[in-house]
Protein backbone atom coordinates (compact mmCIF):
# COMPACT_ATOMS: atom_id res chain seq x y z
CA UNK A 1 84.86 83.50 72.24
CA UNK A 2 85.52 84.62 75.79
CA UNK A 3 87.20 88.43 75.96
CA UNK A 4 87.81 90.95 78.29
CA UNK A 5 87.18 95.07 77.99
CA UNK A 6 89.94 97.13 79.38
CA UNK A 7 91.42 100.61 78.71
CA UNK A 8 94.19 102.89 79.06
CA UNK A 9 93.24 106.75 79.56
CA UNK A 10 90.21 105.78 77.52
CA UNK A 11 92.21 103.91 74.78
CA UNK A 12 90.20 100.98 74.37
CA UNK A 13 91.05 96.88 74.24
CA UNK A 14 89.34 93.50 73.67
CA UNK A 15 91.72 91.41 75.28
CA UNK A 16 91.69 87.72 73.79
CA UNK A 17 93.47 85.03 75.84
CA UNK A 18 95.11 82.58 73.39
CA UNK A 19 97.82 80.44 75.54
CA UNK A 20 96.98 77.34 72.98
CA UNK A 21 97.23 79.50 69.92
CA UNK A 22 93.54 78.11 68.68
CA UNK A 23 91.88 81.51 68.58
CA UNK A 24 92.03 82.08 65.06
CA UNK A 25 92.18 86.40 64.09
CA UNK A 26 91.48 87.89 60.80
CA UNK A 27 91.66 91.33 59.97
CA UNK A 28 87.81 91.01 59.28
CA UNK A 29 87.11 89.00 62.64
CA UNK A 30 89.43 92.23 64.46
CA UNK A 31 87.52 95.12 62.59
CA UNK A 32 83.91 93.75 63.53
CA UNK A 33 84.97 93.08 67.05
CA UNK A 34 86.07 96.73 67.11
CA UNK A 35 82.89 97.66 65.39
CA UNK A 36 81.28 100.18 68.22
CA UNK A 37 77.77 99.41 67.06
CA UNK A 38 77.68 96.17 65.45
CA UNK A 39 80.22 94.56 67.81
CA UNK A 40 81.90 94.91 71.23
CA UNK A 41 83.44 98.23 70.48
CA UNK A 42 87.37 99.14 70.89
CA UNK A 43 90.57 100.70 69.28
CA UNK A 44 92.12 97.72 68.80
CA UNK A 45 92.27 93.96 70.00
CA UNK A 46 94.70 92.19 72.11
CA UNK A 47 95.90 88.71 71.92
CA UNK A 48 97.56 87.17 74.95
CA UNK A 49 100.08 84.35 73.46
CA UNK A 50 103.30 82.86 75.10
CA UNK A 51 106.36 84.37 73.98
CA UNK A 52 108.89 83.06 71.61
CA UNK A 53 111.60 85.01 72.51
CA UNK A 54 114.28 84.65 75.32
CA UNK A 55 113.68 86.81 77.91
CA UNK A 56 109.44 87.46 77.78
CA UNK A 57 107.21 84.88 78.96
CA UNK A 58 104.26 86.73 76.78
CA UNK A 59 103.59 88.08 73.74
CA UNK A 60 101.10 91.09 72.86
CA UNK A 61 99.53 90.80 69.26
CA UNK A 62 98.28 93.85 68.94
CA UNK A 63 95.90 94.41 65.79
CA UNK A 64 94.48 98.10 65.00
CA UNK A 65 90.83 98.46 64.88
CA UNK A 66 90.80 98.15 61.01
CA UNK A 67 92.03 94.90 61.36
CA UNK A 68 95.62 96.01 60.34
CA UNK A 69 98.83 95.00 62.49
CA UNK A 70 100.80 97.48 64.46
CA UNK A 71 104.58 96.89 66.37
CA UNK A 72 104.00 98.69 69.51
CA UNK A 73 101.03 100.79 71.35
CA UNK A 74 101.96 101.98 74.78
CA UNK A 75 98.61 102.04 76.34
CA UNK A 76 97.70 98.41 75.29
CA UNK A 77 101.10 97.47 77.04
CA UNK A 78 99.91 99.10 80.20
CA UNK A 79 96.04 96.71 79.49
CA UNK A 80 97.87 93.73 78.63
CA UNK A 81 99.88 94.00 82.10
CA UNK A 82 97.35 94.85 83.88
CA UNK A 83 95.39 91.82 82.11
CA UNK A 84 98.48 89.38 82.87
CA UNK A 85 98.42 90.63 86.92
CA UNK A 86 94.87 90.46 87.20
CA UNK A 87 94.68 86.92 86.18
CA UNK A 88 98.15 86.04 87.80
CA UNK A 89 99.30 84.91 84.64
CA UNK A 90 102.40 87.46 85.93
CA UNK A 91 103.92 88.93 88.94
CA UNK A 92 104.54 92.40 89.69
CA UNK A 93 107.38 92.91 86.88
CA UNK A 94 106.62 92.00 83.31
CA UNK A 95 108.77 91.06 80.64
CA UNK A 96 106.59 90.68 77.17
CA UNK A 97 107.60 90.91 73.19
CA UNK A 98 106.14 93.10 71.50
CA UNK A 99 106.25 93.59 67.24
CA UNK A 100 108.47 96.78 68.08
CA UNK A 101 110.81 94.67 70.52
CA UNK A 102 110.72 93.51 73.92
CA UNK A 103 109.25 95.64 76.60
CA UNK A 104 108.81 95.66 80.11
CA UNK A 105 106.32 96.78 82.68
CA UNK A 106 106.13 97.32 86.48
CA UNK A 107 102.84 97.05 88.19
CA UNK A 108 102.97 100.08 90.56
CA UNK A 109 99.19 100.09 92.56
CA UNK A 110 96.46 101.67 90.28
CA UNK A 111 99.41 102.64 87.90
CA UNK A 112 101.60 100.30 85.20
CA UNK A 113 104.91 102.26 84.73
CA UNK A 114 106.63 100.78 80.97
CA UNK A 115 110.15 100.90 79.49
CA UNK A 116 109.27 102.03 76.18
CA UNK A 117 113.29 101.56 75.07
CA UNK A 118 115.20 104.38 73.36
CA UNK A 119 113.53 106.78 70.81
CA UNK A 120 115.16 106.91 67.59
CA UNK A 121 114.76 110.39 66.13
CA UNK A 122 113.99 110.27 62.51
CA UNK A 123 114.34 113.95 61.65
CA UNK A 124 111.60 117.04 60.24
CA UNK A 125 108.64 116.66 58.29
CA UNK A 126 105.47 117.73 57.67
CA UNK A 127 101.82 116.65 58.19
CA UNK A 128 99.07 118.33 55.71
CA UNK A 129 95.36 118.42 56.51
CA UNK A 130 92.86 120.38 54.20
CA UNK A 131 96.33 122.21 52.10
CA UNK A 132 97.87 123.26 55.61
CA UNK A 133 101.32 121.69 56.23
CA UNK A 134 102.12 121.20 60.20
CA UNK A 135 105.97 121.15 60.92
CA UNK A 136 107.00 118.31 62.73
CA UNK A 137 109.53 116.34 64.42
CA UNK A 138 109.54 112.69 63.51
CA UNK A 139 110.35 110.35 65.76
CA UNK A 140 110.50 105.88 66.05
CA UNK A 141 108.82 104.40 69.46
CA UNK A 142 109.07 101.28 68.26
CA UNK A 143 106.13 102.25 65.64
CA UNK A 144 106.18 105.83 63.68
CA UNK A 145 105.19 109.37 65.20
CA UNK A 146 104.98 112.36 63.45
CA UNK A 147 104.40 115.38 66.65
CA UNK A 148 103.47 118.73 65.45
CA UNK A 149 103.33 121.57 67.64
CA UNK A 150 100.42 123.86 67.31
CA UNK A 151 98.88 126.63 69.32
CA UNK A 152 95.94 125.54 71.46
CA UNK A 153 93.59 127.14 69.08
CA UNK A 154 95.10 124.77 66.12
CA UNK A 155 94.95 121.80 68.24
CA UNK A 156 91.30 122.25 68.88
CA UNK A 157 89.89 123.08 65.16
CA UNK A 158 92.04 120.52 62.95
CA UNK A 159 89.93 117.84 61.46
CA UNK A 160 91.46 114.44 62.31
CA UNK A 161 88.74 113.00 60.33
CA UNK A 162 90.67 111.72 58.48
CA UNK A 163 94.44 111.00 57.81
CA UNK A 164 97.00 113.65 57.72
CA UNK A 165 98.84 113.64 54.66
CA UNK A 166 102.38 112.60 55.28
CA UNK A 167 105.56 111.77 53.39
CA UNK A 168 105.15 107.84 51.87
CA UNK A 169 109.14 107.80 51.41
CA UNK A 170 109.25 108.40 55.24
CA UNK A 171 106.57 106.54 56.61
CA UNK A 172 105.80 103.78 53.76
CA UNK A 173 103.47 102.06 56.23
CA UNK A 174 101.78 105.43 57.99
CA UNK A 175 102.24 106.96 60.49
CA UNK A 176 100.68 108.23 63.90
CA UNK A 177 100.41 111.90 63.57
CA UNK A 178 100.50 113.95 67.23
CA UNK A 179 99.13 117.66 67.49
CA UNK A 180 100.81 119.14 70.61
CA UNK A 181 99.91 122.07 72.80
CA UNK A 182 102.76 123.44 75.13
CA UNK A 183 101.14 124.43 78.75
CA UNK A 184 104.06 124.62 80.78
CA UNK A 185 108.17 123.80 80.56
CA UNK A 186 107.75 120.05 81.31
CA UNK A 187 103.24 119.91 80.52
CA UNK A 188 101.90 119.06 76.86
CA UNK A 189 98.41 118.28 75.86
CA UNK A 190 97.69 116.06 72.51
CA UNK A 191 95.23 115.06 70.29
CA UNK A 192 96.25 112.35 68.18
CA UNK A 193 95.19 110.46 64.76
CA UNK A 194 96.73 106.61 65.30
CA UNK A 195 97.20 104.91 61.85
CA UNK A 196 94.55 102.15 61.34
CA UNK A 197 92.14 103.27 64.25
CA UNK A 198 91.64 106.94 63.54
CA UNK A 199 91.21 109.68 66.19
CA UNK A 200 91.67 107.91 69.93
CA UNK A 201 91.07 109.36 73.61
CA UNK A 202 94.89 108.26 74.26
CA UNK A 203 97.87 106.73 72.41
CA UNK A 204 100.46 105.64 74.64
CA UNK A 205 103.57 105.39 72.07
CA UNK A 206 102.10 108.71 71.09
CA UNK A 207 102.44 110.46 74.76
CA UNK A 208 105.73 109.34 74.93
CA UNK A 209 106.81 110.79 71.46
CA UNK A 210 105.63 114.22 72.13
CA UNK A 211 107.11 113.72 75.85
CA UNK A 212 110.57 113.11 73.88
CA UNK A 213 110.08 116.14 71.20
CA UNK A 214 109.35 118.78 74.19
CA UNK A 215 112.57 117.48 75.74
CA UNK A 216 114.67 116.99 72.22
CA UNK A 217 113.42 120.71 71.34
CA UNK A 218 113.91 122.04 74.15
CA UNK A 219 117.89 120.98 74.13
CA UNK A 220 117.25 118.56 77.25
CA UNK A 221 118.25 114.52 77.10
CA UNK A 222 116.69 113.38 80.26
CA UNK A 223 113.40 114.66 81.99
CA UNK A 224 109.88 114.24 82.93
CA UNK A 225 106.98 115.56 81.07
CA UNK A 226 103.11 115.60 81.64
CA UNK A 227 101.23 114.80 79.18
CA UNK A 228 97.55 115.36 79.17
CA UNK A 229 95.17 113.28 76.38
CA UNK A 230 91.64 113.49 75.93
CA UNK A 231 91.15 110.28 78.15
CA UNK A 232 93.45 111.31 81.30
CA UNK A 233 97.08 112.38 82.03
CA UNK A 234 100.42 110.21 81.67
CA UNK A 235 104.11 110.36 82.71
CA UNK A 236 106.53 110.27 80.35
CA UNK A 237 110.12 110.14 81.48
CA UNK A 238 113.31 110.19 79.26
CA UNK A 239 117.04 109.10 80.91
CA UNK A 240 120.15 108.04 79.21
CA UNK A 241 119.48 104.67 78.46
CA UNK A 242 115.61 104.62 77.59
CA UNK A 243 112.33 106.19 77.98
CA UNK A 244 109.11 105.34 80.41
CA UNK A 245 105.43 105.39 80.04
CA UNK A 246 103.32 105.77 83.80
CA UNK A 247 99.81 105.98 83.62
CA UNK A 248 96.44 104.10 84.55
CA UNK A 249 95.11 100.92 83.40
CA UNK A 250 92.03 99.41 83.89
CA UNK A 251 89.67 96.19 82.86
CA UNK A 252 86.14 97.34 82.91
CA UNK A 253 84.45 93.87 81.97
CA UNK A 254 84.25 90.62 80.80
CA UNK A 255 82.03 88.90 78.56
CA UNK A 256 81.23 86.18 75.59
CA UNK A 257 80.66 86.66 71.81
CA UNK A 258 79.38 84.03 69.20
CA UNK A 259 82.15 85.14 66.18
CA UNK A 260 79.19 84.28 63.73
CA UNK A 261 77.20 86.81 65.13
CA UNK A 262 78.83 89.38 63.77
CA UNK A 263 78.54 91.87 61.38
CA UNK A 264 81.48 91.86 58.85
CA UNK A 265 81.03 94.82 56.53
CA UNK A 266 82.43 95.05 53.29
CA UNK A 267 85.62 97.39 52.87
């Protein structure tokens, strides 16, 4: 199995190119590819497939690194552009289908700026971790965000070991749970626990959600926000009509795996 390595603000991909659909995936085949020791190491895999609806020429099928299915993740957009350029598969604009909808992306030099489409605000709730409930504003990117706002001493101590407790009614699938530090008017900084991968450098859908709560709580519709992650800095940019993504994304290397190899371990 051929694959690529590639990465968004330290969000990692294995990028599989599929255009005959014969690569076959199973959550146990994504989760030891993932694997950082046993296999090629990443927070999720990427599938490249032709699209089947009007309008995209490609499809991302995007699995979290527990071998799970998610709709959307803004930095694997960003890698699977990049991808799709790099091989010339695609031109400088990029129309692709996504689980969460249709997106597009512009190739912009060493940056891939993304329509991430309208946020859909899904009102307060709370996110518990060791008995301590976090506030927060939840919020739809196409896939579910929970951002909390926290004091930069909070950020840096809460355990993200493990999954925040969250409200199953609202989120009966998960949810991606963003800690955010104010630094300025239009600058946040994030950590972030993604559902089915755990802690991350960077989560792209996540950076735009806590973009969108800074402007939402704030009492602003339209802006630009900064927003720092572990792996690097992104643009996130809210109008009237939708919302955009900017940042970095880069393919490190290519290589070959026998499948059989790996190590598939239990659970």
């Amino acid at each position: 199995m051929k694959f690529t390595k590639g990465h968004g603000t330290g969000n990692d991909f294995v990028i599989i190119e599929d255009l005959e659909g014969t690569v076959e995936l199973t959550p146990s085949l994504v989760a030891a590819l993932c694997d950082r020791r046993f296999g090629i190491g990443g927070d999720g895999v990427l599938r490249v497939q032709p699209s089947a609806e009007p309008g995209a020429a490609w499809f991302m099928d995007y699995w979290n690194s527990d071998g799970s299915l998610s709709e959307m993740c803004g930095n694997g957009v960003r890698v699977f552009a990049r991808y799709l350029h790099t091989t010339g598969l695609a031109g400088d604009v990029i129309p692709l289908s996504t689980r969460g909808g249709l997106r597009t992306a512009y190739v912009e030099g060493d940056l891939i700026r993304v329509d991430m489409a309208a946020p859909r605000l899904l009102g307060d709730s709370v996110a518990t971790i060791h008995g301590v409930a976090y506030p927060g504003l939840a919020i739809s990117m196409g896939n579910p965000h929970l951002v909390c706002d926290v004091p930069a001493e909070v950020a840096a101590a809460v355990d993200l070991s493990r999954a925040p407790d969250t409200d199953g009614s609202l989120f009966p699938a998960g949810v991606n749970v963003e800690f955010s530090v104010r630094v300025a008017e239009d600058h946040r900084r994030m950590r972030v626990y993604e559902r089915g991968s755990g802690e991350t450098m960077s989560c792209g859908t996540g950076a735009t959600a806590v973009g969108v709560a800074a402007l939402v709580t704030a009492g602003r519709d339209a802006g630009t926000v900064t927003v720092d992650v572990p792996g690097g800095r992104l643009q996130v940019t809210l109008d009237e009509q939708t919302s955009w993504l900017a940042g970095p994304a880069v393919l490190t290397f290519t290589g070959e795996i026998d499948p059989g190899s790996l190590v598939r371990r239990p659970g």
